[in-house]
N, C-alpha and C. Protein backbone atom coordinates (compact mmCIF):
# COMPACT_ATOMS: atom_id res chain seq x y z
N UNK A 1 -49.65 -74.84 14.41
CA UNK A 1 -49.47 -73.69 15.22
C UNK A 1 -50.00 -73.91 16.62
N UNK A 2 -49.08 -73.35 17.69
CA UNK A 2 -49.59 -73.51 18.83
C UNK A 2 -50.75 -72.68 19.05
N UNK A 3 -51.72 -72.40 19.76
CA UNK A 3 -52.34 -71.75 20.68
C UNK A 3 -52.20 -70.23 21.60
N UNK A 4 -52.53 -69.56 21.67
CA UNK A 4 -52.20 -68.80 22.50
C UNK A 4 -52.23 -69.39 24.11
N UNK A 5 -53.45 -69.90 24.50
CA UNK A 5 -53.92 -70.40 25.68
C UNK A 5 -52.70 -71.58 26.07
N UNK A 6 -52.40 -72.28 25.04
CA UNK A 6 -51.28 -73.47 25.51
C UNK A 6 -49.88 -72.57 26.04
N UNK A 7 -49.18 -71.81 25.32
CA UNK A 7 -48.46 -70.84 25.57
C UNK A 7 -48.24 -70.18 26.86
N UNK A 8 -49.60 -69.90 27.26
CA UNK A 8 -49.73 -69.19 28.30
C UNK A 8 -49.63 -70.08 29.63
N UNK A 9 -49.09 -69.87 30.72
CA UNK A 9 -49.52 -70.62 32.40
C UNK A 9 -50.16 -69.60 32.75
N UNK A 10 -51.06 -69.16 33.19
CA UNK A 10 -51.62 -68.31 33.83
C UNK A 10 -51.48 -67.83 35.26
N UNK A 11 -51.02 -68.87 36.19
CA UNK A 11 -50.45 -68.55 37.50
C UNK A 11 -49.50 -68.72 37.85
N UNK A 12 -48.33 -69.99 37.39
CA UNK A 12 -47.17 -70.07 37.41
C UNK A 12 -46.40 -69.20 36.56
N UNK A 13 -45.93 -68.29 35.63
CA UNK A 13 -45.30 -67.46 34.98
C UNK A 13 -44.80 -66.70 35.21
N UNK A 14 -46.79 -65.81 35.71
CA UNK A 14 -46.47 -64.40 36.19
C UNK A 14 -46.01 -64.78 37.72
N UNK A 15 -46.57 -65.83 38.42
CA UNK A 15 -45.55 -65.38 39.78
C UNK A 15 -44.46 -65.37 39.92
N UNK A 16 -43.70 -66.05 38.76
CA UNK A 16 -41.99 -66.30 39.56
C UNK A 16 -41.88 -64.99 38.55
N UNK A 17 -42.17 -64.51 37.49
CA UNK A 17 -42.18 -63.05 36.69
C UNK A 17 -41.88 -62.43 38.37
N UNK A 18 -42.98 -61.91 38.71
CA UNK A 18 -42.88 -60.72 40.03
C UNK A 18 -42.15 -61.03 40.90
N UNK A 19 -41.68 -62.75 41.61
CA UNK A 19 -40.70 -63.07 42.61
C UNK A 19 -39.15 -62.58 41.99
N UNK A 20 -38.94 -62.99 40.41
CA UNK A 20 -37.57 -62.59 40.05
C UNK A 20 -37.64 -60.97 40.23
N UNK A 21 -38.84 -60.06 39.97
CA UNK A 21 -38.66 -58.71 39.59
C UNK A 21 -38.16 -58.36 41.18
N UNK A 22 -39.23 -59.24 42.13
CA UNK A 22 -38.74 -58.03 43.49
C UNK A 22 -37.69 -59.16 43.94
N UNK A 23 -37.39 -60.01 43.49
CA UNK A 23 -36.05 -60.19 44.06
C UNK A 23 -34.39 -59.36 43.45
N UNK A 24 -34.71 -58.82 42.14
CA UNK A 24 -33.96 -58.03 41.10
C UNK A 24 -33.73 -56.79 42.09
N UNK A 25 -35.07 -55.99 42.29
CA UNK A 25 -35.46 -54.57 42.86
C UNK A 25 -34.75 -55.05 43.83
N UNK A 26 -34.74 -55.66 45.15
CA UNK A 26 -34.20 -55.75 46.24
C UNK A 26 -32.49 -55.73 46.30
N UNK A 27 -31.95 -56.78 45.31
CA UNK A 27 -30.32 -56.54 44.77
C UNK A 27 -29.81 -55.31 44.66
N UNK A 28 -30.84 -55.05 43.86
CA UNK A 28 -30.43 -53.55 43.20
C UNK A 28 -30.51 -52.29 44.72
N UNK A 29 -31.22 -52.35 45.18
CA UNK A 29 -31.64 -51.49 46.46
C UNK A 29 -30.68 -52.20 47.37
N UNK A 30 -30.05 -53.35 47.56
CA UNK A 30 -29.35 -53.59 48.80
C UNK A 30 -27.80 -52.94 47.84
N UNK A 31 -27.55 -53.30 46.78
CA UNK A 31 -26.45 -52.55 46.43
C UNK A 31 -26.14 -51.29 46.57
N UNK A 32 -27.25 -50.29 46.18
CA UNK A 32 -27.00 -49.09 46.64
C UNK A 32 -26.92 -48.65 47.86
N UNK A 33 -27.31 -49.42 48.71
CA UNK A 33 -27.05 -49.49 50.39
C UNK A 33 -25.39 -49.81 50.91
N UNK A 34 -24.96 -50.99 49.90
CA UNK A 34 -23.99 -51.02 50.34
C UNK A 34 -23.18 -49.68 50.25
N UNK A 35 -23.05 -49.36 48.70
CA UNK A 35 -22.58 -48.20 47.96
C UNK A 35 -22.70 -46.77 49.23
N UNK A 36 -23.50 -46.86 49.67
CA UNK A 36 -23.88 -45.70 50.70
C UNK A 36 -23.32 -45.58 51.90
N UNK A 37 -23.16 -46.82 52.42
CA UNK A 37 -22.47 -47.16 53.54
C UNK A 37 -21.35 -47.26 53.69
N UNK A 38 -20.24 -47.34 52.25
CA UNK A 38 -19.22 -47.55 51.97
C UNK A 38 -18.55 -45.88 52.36
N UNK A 39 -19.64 -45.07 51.34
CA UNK A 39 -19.31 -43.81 51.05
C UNK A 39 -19.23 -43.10 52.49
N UNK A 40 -20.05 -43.36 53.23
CA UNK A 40 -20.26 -43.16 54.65
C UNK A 40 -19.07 -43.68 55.32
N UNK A 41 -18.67 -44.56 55.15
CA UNK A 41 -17.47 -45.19 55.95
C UNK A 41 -16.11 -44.53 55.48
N UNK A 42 -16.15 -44.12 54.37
CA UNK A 42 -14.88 -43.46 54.01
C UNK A 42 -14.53 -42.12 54.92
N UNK A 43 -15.82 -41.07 54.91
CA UNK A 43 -16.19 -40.14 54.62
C UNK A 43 -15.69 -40.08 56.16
N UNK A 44 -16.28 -40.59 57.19
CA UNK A 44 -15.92 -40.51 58.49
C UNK A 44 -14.65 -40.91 58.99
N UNK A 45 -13.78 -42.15 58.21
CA UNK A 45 -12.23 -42.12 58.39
C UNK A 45 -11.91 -40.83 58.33
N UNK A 46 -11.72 -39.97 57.08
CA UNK A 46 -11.49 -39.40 56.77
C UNK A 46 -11.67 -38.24 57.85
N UNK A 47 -12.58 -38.14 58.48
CA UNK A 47 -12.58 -37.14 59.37
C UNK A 47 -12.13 -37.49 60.43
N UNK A 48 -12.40 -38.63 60.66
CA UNK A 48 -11.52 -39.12 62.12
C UNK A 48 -9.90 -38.66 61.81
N UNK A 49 -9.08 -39.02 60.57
CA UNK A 49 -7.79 -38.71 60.88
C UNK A 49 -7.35 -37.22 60.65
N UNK A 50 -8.52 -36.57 60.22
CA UNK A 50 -8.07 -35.05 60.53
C UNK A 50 -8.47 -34.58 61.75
N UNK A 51 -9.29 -34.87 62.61
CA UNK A 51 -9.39 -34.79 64.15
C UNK A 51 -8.14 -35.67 64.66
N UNK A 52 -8.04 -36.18 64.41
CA UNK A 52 -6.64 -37.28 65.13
C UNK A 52 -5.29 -36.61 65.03
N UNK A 53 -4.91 -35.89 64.29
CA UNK A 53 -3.95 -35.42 63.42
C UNK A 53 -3.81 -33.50 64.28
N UNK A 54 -5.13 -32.66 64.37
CA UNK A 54 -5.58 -31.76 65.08
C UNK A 54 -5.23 -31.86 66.80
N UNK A 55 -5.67 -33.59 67.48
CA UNK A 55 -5.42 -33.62 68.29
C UNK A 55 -3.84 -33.63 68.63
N UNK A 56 -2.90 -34.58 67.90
CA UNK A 56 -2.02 -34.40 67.84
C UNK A 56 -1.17 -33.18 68.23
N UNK A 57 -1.74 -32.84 67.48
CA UNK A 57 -0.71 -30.71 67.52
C UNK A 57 -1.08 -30.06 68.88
N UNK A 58 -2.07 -30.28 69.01
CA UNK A 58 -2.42 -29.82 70.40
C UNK A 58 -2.27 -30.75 71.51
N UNK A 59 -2.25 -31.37 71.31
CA UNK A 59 -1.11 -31.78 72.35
C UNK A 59 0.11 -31.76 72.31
N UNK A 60 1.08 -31.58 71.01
CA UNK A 60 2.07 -30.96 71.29
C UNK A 60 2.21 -29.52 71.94
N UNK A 61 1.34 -28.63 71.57
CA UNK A 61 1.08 -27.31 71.89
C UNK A 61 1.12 -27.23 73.62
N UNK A 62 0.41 -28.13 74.22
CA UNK A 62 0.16 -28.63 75.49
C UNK A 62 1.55 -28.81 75.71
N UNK A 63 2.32 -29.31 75.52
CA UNK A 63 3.64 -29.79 76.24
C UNK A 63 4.25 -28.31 76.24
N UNK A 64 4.57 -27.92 74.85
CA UNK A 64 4.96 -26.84 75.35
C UNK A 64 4.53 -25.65 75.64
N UNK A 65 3.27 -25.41 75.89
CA UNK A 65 2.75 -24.51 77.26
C UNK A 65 3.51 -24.91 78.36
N UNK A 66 2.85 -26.28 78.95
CA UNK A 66 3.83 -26.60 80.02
C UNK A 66 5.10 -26.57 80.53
N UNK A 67 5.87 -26.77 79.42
CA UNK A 67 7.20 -26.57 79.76
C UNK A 67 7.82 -24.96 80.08
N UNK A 68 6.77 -23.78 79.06
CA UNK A 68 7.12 -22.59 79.30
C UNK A 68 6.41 -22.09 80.54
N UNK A 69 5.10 -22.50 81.01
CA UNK A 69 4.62 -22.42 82.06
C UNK A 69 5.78 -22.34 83.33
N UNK A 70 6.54 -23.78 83.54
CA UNK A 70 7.34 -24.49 84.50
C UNK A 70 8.31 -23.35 84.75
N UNK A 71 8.91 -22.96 83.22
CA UNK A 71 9.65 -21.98 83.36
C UNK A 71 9.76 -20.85 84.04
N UNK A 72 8.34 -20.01 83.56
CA UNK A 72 8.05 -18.52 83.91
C UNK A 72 7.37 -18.41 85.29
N UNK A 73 7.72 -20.02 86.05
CA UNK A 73 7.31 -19.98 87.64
C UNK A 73 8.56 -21.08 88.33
N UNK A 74 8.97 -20.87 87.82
CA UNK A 74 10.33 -21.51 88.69
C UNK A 74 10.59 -20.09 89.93
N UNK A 75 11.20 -20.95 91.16
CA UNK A 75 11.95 -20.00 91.97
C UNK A 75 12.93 -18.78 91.47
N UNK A 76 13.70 -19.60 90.73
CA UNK A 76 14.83 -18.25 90.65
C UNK A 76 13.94 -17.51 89.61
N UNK A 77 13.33 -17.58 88.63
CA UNK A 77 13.01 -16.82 87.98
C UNK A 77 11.62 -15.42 88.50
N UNK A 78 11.39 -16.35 89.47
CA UNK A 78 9.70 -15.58 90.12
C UNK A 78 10.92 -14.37 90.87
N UNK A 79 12.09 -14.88 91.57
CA UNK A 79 13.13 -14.23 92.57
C UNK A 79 13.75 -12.89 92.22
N UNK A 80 14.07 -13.12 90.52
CA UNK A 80 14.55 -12.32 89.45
C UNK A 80 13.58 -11.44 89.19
N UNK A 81 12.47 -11.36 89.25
CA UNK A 81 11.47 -10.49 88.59
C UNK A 81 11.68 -9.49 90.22
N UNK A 82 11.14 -9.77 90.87
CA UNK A 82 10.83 -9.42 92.04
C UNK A 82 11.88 -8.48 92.40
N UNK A 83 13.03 -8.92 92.47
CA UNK A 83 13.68 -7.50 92.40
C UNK A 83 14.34 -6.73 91.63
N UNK A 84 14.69 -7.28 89.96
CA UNK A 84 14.59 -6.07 88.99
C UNK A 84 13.59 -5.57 88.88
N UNK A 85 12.44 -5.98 88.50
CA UNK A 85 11.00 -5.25 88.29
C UNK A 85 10.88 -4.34 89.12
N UNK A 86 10.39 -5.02 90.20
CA UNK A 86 9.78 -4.40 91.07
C UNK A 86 10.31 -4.11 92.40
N UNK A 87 11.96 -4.16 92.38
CA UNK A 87 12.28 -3.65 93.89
C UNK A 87 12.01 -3.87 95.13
N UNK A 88 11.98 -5.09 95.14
CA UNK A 88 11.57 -6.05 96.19
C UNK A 88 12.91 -6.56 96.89
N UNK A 89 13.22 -6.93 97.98
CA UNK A 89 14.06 -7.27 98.59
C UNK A 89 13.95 -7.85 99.87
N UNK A 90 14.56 -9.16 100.03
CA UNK A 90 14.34 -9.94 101.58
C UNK A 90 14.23 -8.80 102.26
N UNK A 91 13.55 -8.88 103.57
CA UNK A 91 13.66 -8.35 104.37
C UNK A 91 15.02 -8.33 105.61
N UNK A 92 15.60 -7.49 106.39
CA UNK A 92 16.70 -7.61 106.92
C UNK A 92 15.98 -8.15 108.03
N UNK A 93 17.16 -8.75 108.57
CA UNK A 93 17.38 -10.01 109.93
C UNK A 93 16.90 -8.82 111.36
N UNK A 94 17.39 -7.76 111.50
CA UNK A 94 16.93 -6.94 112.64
C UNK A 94 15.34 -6.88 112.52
N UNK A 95 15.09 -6.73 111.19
CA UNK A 95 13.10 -6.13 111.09
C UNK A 95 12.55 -7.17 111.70
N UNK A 96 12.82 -8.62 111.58
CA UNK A 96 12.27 -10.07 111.85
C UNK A 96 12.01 -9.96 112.72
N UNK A 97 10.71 -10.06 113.36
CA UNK A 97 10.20 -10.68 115.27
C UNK A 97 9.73 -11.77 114.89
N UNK A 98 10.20 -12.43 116.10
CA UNK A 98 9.26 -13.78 116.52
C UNK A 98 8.68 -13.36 117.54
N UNK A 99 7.21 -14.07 117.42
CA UNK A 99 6.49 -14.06 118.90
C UNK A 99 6.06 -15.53 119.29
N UNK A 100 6.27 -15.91 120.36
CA UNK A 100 5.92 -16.86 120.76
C UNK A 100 4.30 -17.60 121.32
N UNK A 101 3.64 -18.36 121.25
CA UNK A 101 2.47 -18.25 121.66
C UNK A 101 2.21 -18.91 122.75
């Protein structure tokens, strides 16, 4: 029968024991890091293409503001209001003075 004492190393064992444990713990902790960062990386695509997608529309929305904008200030149309609405009318050629300076 062996020994207990032969059995045993007393300083070589337990150290690579605790180097494998915190090299184990560290795997394990950098994995869940990755895992986290992954989840994180999804998580923000994900919001980026619903902001992207948001921007989109509004800028379509933008065009056509603009285009109805262009519209509801064009000449003939500002010309049209002015005197159905509101009874506006060039002024006649006799009312006109020039003054000279």
């Amino acid at each position: 029968m062996i020994s207990v004492k032969a059995q045993r190393q007393p300083d070589g064992s337990m150290k690579l024991a605790w180097v494998n444990a915190s090299v184990l713990f560290l795997i394990v902790v950098s994995a869940f890091g990755v895992i986290q960062t992954s989840h994180a990386c999804r998580q923000l695509y994900a919001q980026l293409q619903i902001l992207e997608a948001a921007r989109w529309y509004m800028e379509e929305d933008l065009g056509r503001l603009l285009l109805e904008q262009s519209t509801w200030a064009s000449h003939h149309r500002v010309e049209q209001v002015a005197v159905r609405e509101l009874g506006m009318q060039p002024p006649a050629i006799t009312s006109v003075k020039v003054f000279a300076q």
